[in-house]
Protein backbone atom coordinates (compact mmCIF):
# COMPACT_ATOMS: atom_id res chain seq x y z
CA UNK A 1 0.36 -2.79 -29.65
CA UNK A 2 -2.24 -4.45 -32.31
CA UNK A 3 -5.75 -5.42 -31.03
CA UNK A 4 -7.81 -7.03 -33.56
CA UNK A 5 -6.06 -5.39 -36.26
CA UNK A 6 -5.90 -1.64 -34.85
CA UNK A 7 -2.28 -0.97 -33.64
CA UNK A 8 -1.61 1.96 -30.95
CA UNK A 9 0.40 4.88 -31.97
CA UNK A 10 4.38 4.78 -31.29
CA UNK A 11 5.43 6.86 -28.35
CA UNK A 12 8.83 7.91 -27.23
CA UNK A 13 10.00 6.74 -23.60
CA UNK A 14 11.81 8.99 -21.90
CA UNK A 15 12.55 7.17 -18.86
CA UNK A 16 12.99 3.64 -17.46
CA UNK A 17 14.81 0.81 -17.92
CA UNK A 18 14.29 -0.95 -21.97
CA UNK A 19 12.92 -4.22 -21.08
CA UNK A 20 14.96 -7.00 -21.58
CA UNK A 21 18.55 -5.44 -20.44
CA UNK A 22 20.94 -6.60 -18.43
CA UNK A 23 21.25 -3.93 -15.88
CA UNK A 24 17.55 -4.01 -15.22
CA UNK A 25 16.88 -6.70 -12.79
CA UNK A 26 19.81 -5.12 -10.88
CA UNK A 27 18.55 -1.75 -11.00
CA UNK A 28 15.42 -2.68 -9.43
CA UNK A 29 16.79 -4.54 -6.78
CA UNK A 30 18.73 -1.55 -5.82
CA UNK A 31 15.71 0.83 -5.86
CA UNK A 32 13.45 -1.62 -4.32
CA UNK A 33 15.66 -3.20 -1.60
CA UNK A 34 15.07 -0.70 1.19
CA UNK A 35 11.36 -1.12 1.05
CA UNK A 36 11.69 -3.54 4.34
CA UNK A 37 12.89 -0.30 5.95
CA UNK A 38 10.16 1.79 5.01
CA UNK A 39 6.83 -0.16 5.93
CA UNK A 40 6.67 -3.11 8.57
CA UNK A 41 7.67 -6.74 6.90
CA UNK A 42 5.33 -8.59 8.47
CA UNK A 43 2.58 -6.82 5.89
CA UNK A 44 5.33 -6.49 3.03
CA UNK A 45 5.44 -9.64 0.78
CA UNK A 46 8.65 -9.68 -2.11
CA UNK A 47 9.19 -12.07 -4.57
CA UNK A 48 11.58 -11.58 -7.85
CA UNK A 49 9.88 -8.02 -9.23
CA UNK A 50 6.02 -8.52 -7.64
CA UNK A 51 6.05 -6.70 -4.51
CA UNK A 52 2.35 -7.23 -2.11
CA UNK A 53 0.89 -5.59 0.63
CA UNK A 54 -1.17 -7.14 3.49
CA UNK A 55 -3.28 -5.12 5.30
CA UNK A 56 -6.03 -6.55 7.82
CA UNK A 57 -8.41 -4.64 9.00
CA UNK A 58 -12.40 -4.94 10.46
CA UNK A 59 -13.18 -2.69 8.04
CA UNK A 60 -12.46 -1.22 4.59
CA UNK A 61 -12.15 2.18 5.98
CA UNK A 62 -8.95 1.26 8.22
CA UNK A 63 -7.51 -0.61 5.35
CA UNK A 64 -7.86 2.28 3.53
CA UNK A 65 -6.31 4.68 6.02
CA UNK A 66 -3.31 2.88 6.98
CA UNK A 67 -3.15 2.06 2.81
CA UNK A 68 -2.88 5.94 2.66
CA UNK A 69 -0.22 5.93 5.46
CA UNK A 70 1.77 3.28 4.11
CA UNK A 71 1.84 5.04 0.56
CA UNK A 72 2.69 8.29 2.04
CA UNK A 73 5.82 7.06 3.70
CA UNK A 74 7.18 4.90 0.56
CA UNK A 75 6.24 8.33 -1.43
CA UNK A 76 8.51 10.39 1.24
CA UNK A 77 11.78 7.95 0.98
CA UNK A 78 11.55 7.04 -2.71
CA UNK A 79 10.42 10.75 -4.12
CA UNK A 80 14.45 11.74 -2.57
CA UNK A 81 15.58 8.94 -4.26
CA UNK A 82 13.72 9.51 -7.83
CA UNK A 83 12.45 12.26 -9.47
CA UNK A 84 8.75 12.47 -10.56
CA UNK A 85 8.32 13.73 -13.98
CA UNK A 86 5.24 14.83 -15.73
């Protein structure tokens, strides 16, 4: 990356998809499709590879909590399905 003529350092990937293949939209679609099973789909918004949550709430401290709840059950079903790597 080059911002006003100071470019970032290069850095290996290790994981992901390269940007631009073939097999990535697919791949994605295949990870992301059982989202709708995970979290309700009235709140759960999907369009090509932008995925939205809607949460209303009185109050940013429910949105906040169920936020929480909602991120802890996508974290249980898709942390079996992919492994985290630091």
């Amino acid at each position: 990356m080059s911002v006003q003529n100071t470019k970032s350092s290069l850095v290996t990937v290790n994981c992901g998809i390269p940007q631009g293949s073939i097999l990535g939209p697919l791949l994605f679609l295949i990870y992301i499709n059982d989202i709708g099973n995970v979290l309700p789909s009235k709140i759960l918004k999907l369009y090509a590879d932008d995925t939205n949550i809607f949460i209303f709430e009185r109050d940013m401290e429910s949105v906040a909590k169920i936020a929480n709840e909602y991120m802890f059950k996508l974290r249980l079903v898709y942390s079996k399905q992919v492994k985290f790597e630091y």
